[in-house]
C-alpha atoms as a PDB file:
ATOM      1  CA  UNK A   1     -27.321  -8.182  -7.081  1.00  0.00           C
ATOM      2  CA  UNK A   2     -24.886  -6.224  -6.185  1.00  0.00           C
ATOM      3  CA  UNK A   3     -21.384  -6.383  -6.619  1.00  0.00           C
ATOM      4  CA  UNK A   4     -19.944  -6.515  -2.912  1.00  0.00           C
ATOM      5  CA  UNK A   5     -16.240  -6.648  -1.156  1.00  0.00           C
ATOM      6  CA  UNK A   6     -15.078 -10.078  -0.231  1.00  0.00           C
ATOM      7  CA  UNK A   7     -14.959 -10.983   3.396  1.00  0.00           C
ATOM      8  CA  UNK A   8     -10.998 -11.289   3.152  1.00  0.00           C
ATOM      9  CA  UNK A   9     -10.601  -7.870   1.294  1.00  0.00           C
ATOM     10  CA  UNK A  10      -9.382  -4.636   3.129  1.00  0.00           C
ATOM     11  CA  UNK A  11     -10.438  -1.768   1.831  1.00  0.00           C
ATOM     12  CA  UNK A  12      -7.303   1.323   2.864  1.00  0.00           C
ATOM     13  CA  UNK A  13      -7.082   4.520   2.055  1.00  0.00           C
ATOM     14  CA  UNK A  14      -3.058   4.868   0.716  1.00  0.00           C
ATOM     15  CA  UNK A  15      -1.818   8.575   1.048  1.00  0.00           C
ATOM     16  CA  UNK A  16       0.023   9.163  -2.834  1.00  0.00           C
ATOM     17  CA  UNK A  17       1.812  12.422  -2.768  1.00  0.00           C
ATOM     18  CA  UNK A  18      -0.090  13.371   0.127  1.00  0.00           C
ATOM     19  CA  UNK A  19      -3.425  12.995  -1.581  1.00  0.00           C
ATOM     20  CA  UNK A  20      -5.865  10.496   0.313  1.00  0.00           C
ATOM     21  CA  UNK A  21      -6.913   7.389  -2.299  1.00  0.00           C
ATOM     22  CA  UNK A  22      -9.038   4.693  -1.311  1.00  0.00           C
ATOM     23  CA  UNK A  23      -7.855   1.635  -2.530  1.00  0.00           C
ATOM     24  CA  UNK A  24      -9.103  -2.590  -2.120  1.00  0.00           C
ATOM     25  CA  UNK A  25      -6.975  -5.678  -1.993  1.00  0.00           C
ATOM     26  CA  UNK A  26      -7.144  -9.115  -0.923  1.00  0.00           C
ATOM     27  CA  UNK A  27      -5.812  -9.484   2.651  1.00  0.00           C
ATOM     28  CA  UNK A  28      -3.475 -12.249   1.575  1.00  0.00           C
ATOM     29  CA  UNK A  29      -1.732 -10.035  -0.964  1.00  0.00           C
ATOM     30  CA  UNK A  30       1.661  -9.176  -0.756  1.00  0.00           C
ATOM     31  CA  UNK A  31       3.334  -5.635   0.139  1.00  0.00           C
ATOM     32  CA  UNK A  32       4.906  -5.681  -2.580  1.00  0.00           C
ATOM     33  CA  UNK A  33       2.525  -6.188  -5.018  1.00  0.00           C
ATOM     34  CA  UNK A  34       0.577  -3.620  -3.577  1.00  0.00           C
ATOM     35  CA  UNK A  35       3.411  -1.306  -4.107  1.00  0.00           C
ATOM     36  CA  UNK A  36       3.762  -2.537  -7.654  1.00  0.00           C
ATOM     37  CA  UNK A  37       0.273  -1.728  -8.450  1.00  0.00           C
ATOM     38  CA  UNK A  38       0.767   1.645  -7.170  1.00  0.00           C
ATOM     39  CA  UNK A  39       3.605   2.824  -9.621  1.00  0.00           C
ATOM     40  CA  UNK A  40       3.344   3.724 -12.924  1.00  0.00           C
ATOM     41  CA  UNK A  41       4.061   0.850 -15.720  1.00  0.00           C
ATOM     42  CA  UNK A  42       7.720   1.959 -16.929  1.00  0.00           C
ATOM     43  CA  UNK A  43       8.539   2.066 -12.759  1.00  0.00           C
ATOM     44  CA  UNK A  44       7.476  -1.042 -11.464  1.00  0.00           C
ATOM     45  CA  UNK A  45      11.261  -2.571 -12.006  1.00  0.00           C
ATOM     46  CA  UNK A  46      12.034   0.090  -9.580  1.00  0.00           C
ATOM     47  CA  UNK A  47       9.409  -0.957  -6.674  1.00  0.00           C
ATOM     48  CA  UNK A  48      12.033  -1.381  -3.969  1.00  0.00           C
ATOM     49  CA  UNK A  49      12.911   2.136  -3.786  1.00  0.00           C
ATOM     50  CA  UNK A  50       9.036   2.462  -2.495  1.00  0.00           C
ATOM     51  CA  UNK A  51       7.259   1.440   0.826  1.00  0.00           C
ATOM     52  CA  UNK A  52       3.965   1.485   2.620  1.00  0.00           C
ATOM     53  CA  UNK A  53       3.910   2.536   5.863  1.00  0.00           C
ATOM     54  CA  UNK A  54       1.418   2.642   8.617  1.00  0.00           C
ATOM     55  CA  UNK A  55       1.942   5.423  11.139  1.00  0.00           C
ATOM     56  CA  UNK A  56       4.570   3.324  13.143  1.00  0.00           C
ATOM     57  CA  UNK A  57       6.879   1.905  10.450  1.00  0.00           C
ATOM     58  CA  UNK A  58       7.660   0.441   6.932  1.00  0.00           C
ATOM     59  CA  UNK A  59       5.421  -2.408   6.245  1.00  0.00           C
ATOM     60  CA  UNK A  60       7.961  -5.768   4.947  1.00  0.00           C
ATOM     61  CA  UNK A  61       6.842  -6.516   1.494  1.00  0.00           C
ATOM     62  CA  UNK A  62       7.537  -9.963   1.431  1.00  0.00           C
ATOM     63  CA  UNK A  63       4.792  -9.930   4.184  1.00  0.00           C
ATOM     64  CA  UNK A  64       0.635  -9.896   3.004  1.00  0.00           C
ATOM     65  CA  UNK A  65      -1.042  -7.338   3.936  1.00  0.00           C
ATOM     66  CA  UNK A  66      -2.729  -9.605   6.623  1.00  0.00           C
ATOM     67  CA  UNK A  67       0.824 -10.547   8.195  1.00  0.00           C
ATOM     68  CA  UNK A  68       1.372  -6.959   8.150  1.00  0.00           C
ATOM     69  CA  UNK A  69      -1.259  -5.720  10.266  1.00  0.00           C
ATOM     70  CA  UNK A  70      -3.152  -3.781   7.683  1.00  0.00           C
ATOM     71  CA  UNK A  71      -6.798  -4.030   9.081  1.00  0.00           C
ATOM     72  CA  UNK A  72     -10.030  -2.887   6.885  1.00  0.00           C
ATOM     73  CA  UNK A  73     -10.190   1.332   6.996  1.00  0.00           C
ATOM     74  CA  UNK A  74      -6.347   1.301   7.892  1.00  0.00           C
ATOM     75  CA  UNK A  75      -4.401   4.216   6.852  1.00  0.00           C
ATOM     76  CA  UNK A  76      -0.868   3.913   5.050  1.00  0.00           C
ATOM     77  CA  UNK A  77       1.340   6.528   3.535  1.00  0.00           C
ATOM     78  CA  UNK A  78       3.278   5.345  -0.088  1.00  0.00           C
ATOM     79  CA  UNK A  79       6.839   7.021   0.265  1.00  0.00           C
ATOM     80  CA  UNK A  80       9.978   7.168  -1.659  1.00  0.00           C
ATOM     81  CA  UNK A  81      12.313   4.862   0.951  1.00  0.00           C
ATOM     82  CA  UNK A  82      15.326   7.986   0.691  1.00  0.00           C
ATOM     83  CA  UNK A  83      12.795  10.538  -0.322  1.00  0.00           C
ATOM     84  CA  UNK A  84      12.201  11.650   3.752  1.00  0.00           C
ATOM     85  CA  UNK A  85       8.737  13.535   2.786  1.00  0.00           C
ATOM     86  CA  UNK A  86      10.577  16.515   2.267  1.00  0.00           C
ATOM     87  CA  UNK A  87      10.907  18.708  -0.705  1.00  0.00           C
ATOM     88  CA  UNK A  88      12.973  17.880  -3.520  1.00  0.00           C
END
């Protein structure tokens, strides 16, 4: 059989550097473990200097994804918080 999503994971594409990757989580996990999982292993310390956003605003990561808003086939951007999106 086989292997399918569960019923209570979203499956998002996250825009990294503005490259599109499609990514699965539970519903019920949290922001900021989402944001955790996206940074390399020596940065995760730094994970509040990161957010997820949808195409209104910052997503709260001590919220799930669920409490969030983040439906199945959502969109979010991963962003530097003081970065802007601008060149460095």
């Amino acid at each position: 059989m086989a292997e399918e999503a569960r019923r209570d994971d979203l499956t998002v594409t996250i825009l990294i550097n503005g490259n599109p990757e499609q990514k699965t989580y539970p519903a019920h996990e949290k922001v900021e473990t989402v944001i955790k999982s996206l940074l390399p292993e020596g940065d995760k310390h730094n994970w509040a200097q990161w957010q997820l956003s949808d195409r209104q605003q910052a997503l709260n990561p001590q919220q799930t994804l669920k409490e969030a808003g983040v439906a199945d086939g959502d969109t979010l951007s991963f962003t530097k918080i003081d970065g802007g999106g601008g060149a460095a």
